[in-house]
Structure formats: C-alpha cells, structure tokens
N, C-alpha and C. Protein backbone atom coordinates (compact mmCIF):
# COMPACT_ATOMS: atom_id res chain seq x y z
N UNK A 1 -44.38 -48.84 -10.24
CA UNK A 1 -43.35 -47.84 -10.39
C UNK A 1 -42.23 -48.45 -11.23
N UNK A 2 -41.66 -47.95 -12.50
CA UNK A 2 -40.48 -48.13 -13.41
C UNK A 2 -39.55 -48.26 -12.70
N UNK A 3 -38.56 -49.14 -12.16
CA UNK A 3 -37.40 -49.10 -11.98
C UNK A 3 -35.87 -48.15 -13.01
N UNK A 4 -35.42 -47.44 -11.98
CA UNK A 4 -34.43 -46.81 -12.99
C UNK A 4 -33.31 -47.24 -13.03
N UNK A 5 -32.59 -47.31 -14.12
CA UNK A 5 -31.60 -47.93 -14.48
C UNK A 5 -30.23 -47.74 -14.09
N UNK A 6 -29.35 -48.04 -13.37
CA UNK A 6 -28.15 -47.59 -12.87
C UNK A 6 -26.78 -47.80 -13.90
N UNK A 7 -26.18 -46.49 -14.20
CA UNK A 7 -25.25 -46.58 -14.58
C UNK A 7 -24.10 -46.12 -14.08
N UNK A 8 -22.78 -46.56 -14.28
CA UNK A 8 -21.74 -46.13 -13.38
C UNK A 8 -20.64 -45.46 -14.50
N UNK A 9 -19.60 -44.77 -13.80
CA UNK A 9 -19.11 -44.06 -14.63
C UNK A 9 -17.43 -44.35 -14.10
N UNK A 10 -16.68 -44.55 -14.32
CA UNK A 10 -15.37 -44.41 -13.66
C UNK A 10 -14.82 -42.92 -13.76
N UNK A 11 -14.36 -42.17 -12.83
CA UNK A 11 -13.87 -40.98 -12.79
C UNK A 11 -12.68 -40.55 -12.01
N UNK A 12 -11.15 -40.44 -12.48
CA UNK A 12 -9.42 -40.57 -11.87
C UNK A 12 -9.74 -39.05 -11.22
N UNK A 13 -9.57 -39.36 -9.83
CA UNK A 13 -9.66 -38.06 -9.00
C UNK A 13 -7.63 -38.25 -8.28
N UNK A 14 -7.17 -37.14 -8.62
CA UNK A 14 -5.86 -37.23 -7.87
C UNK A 14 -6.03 -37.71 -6.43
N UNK A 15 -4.51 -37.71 -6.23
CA UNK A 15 -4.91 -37.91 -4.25
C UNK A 15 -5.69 -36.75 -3.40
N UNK A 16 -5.29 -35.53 -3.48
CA UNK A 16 -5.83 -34.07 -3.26
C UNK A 16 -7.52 -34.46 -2.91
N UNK A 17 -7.92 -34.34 -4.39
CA UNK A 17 -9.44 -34.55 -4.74
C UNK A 17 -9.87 -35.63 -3.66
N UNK A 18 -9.18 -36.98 -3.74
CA UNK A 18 -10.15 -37.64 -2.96
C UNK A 18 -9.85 -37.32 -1.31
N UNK A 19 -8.68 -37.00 -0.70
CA UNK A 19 -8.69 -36.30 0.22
C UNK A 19 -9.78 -35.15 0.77
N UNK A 20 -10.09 -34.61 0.24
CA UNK A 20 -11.14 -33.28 -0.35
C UNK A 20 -12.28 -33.90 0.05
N UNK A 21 -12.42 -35.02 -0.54
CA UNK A 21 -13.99 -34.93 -0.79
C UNK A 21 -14.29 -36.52 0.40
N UNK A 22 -13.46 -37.10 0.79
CA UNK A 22 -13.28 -37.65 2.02
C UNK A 22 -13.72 -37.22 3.36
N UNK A 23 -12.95 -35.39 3.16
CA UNK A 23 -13.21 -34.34 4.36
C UNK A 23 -14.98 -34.04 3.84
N UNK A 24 -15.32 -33.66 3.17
CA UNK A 24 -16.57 -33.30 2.81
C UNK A 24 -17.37 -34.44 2.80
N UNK A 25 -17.11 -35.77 2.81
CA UNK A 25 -18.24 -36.85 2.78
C UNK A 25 -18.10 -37.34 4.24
N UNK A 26 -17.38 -36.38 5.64
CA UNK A 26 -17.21 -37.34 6.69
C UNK A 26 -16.56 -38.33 6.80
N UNK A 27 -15.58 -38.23 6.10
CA UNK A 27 -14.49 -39.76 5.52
C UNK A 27 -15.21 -40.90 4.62
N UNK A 28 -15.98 -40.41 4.14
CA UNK A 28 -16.80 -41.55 2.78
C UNK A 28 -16.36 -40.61 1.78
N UNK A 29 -16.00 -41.35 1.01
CA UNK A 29 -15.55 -40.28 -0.31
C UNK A 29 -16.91 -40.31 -1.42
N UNK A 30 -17.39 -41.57 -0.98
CA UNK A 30 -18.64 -41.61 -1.97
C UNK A 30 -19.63 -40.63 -1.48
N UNK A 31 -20.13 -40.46 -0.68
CA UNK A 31 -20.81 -39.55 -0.09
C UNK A 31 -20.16 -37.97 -0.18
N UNK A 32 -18.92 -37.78 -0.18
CA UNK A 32 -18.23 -36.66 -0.19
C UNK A 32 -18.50 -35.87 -1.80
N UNK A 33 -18.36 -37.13 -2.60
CA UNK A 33 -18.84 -36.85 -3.94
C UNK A 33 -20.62 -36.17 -4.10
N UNK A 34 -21.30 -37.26 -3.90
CA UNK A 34 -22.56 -36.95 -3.57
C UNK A 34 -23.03 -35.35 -3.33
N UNK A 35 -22.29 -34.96 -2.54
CA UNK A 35 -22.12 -33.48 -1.60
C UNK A 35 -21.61 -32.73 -2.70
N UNK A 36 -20.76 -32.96 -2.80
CA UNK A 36 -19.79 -31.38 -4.29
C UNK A 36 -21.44 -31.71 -5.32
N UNK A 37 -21.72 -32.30 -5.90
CA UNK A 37 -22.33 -32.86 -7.13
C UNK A 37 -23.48 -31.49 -6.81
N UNK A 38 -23.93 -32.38 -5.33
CA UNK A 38 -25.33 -31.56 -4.95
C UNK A 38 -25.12 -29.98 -4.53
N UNK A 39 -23.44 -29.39 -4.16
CA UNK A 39 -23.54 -28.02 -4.17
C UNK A 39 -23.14 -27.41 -5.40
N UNK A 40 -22.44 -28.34 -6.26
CA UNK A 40 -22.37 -27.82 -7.89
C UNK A 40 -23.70 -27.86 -8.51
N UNK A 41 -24.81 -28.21 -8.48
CA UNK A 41 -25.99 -27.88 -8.52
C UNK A 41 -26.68 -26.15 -8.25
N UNK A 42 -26.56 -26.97 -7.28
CA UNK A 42 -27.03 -25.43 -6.29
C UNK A 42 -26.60 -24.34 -6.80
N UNK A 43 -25.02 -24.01 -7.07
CA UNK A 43 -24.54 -22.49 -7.50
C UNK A 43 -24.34 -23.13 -9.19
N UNK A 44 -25.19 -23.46 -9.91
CA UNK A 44 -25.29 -23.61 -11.10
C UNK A 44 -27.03 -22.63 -11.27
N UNK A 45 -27.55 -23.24 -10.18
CA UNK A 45 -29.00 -23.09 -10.70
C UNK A 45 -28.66 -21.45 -10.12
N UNK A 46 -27.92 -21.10 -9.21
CA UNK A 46 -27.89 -19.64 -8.94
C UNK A 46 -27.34 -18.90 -10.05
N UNK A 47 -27.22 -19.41 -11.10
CA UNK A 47 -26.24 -18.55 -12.37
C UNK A 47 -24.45 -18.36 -12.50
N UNK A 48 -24.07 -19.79 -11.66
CA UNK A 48 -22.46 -19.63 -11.59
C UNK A 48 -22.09 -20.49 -13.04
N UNK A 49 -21.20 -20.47 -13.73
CA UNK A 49 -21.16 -20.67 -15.42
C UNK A 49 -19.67 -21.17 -14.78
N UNK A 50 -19.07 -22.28 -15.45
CA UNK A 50 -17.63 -22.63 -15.89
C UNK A 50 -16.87 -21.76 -16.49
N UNK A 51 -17.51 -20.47 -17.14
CA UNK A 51 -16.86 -19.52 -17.65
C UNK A 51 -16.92 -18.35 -16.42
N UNK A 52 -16.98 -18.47 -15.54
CA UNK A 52 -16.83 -17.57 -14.32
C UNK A 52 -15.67 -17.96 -13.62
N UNK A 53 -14.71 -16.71 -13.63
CA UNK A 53 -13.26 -17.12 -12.73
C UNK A 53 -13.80 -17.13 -11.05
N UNK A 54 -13.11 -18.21 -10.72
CA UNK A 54 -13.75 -18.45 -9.35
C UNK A 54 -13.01 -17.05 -7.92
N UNK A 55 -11.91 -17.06 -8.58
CA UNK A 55 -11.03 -16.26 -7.64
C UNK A 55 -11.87 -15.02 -7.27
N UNK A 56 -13.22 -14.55 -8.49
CA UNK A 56 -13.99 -13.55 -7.84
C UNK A 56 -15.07 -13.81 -7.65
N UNK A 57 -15.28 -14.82 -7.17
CA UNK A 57 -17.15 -15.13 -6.91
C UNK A 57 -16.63 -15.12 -5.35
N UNK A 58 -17.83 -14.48 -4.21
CA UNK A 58 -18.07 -14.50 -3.05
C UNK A 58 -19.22 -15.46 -2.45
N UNK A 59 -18.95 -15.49 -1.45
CA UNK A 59 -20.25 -16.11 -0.86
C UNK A 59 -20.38 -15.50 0.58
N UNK A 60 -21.68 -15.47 0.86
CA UNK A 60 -22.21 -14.98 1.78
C UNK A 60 -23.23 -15.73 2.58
N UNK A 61 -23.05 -15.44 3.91
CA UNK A 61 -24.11 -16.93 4.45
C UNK A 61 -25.47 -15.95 5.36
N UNK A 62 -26.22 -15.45 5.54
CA UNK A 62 -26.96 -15.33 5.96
C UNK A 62 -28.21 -16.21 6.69
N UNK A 63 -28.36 -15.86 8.13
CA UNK A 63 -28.95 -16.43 9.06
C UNK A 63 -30.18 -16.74 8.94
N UNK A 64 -31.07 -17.82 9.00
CA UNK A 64 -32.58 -17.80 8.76
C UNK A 64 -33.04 -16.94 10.14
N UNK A 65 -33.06 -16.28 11.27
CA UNK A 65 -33.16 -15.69 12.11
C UNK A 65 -32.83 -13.98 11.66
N UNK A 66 -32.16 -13.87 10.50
CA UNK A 66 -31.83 -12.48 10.39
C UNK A 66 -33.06 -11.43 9.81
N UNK A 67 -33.15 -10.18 10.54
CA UNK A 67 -34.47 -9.69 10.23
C UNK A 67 -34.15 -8.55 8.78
N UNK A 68 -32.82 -8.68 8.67
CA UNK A 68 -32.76 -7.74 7.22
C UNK A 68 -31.82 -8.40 6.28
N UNK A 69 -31.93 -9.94 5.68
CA UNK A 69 -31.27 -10.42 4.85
C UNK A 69 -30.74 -9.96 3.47
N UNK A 70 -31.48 -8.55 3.02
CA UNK A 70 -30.79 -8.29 1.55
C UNK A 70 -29.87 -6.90 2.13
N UNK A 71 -29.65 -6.61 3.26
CA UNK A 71 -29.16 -5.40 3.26
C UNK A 71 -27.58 -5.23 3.81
C-alpha cells in the first residue's frame, strides 16, 4: 500500500472560530475542525454553493423511525 503524503496548511481562525469549533470538537479544536470540514462536505454534496445566502437555507432533521419522511 502507497503511503500518502501529509501536508499541513497554517490557517488564522479568530478567537470566536476557535471557540466554535472547540465546542464542536468536544474541546479539541483539531477535531472540531475535522467536524465543520466533514459537514461542509455533506451540504456541498447536497447542492449548498458559497453563492447561497445562508440567512435562507433551512434545515430539517428527520427521524430514521419516521414512517412519512418527505411529507
């Protein structure tokens, strides 16, 4: 198996941000990162664009137990 190559990146997150992502990594901020990365994924591959104002995107959570999820 190829070993893959690790590269690192430096990235200035205000205090806010790493606060933020502290709360979201369980108080690891590295892990907190990890987490945004992997749900900025997620609502990318759902069709959310940088050119979408966020103030109107919703979200909705539906139950794996629910017997009428599109309605």
């Amino acid at each position: 198996m190829e070993k893959q190559e690790t590269k690192h990146n430096l990235i200035r997150f205000s205090p806010t941000e790493r606060e933020i992502m502290r709360t979201i990594g369980g108080g690891n901020i590295s892990e907190g990162a990890r987490i945004c990365v992997m749900w900025g994924a997620h609502f990318w591959n759902l069709g959310l664009t940088t050119e979408m104002d966020l103030r109107h995107i919703g979200l909705m959570t539906v139950s794996s137990t629910d017997k009428y999820p599109h309605e």
